[in-house]
C-alpha atoms as a PDB file:
ATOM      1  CA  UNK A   1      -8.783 -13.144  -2.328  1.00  0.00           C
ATOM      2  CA  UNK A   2      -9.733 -15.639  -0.026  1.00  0.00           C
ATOM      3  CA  UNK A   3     -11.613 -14.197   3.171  1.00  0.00           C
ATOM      4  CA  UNK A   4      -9.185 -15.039   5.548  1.00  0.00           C
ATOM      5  CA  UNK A   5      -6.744 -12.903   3.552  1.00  0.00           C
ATOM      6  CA  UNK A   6      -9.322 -10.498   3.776  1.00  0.00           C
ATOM      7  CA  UNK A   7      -8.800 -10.434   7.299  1.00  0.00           C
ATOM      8  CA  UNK A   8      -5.260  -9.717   7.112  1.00  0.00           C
ATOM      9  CA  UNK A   9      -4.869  -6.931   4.896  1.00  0.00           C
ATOM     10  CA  UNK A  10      -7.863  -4.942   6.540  1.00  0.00           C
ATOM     11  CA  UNK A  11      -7.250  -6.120  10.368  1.00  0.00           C
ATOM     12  CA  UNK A  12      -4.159  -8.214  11.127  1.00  0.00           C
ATOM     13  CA  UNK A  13      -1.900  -5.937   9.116  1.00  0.00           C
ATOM     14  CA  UNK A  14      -2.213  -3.191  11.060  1.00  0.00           C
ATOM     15  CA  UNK A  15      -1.245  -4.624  14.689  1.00  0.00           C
ATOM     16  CA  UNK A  16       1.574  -3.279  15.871  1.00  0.00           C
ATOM     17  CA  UNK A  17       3.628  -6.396  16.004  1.00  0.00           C
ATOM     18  CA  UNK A  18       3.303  -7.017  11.703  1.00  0.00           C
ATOM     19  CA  UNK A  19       3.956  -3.397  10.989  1.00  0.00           C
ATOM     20  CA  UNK A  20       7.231  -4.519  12.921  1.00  0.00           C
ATOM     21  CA  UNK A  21       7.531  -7.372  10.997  1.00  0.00           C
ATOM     22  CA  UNK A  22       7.225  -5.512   7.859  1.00  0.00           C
ATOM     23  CA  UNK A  23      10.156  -3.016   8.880  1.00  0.00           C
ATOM     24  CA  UNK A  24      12.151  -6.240   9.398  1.00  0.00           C
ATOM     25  CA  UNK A  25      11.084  -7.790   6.171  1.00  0.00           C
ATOM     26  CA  UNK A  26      11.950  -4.415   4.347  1.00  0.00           C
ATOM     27  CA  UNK A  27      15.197  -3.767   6.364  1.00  0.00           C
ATOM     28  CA  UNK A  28      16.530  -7.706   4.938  1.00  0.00           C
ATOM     29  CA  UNK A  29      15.451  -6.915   1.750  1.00  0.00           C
ATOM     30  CA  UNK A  30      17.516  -3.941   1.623  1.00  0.00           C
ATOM     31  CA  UNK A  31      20.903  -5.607   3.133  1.00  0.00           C
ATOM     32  CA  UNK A  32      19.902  -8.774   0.562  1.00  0.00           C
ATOM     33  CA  UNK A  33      20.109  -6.223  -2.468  1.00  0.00           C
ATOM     34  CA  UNK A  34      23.161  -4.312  -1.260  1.00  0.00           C
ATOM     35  CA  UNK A  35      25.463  -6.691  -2.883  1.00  0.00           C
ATOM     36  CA  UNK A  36      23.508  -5.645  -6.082  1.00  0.00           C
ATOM     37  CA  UNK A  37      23.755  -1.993  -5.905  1.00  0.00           C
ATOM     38  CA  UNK A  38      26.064  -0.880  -8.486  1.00  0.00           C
ATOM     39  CA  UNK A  39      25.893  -4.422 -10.743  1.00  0.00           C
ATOM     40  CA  UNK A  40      22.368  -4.180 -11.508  1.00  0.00           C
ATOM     41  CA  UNK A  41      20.953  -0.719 -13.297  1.00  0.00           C
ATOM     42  CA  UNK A  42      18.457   1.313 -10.757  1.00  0.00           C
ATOM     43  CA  UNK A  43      15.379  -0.602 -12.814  1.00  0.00           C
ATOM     44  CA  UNK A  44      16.606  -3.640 -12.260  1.00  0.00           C
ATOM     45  CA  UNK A  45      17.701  -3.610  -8.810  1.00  0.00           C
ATOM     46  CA  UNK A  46      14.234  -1.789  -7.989  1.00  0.00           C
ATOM     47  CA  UNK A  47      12.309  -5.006 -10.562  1.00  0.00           C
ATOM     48  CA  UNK A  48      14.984  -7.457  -7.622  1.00  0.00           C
ATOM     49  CA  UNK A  49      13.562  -5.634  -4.634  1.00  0.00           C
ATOM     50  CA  UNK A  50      10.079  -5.836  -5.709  1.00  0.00           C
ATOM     51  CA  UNK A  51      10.039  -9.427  -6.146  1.00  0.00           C
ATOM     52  CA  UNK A  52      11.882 -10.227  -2.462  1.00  0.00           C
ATOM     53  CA  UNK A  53       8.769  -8.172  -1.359  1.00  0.00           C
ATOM     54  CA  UNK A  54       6.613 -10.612  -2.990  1.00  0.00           C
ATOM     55  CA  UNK A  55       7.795 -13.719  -1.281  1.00  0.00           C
ATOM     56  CA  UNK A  56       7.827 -11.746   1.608  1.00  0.00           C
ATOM     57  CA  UNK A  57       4.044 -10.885   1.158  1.00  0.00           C
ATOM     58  CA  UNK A  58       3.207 -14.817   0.002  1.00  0.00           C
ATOM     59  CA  UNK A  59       4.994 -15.975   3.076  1.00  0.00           C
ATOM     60  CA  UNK A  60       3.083 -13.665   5.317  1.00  0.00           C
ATOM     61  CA  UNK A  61       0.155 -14.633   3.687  1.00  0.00           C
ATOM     62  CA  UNK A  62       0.904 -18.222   3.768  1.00  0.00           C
ATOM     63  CA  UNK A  63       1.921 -18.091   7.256  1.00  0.00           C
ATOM     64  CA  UNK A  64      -1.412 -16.368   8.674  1.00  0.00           C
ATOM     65  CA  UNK A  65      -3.292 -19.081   6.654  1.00  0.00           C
ATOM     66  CA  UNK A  66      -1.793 -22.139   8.102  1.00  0.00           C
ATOM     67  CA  UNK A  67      -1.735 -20.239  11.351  1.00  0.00           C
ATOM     68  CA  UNK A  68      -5.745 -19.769  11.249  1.00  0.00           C
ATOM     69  CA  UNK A  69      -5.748 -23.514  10.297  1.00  0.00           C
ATOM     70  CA  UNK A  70      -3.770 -24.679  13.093  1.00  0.00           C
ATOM     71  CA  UNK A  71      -6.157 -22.283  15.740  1.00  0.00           C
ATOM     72  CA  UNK A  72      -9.532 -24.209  13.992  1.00  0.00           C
ATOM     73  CA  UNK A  73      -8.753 -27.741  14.440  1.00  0.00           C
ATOM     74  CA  UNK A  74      -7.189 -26.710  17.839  1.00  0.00           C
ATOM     75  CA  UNK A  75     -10.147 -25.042  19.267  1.00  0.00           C
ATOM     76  CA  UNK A  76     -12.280 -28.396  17.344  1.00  0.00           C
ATOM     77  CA  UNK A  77     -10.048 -30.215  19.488  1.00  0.00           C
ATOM     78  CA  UNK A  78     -11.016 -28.425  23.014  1.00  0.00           C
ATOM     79  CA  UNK A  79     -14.672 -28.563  22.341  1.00  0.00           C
ATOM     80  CA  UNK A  80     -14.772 -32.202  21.541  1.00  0.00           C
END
């Protein structure tokens, strides 16, 4: 894990605007998989759910990364 993701799971996570977030994220993936509920067997819709979480988590991930990018070559840009 790179040390910027590092960062997020043991600091950013935790602020009180992700753990929103992540009530969001987990509120879509349950309306997503509602359509699902009675097609798919309880494994199944469980092994669906798990992987919207992952994009979910990749995304975050992803997003904080390119975010911390963004906030370097800004701040390179102010001190120059």
């Amino acid at each position: 894990m790179s040390e910027l993701l590092k960062i997020y799971e043991n600091v950013v996570r935790y602020e009180k605007e992700v753990v929103h977030m992540e009530e969001r994220v987990t509120e879509e993936v349950i309306q997503l998989s509602k359509p699902f509920k009675g097609k798919l067997s309880v494994d199944e819709l469980e092994i669906l759910q798990d992987a919207m979480f992952s994009v979910a988590l990749t995304s975050q991930h992803e997003g904080f990364k390119l975010g911390m990018k963004y906030l370097a070559k800004l701040l390179a840009e102010c001190l120059v």
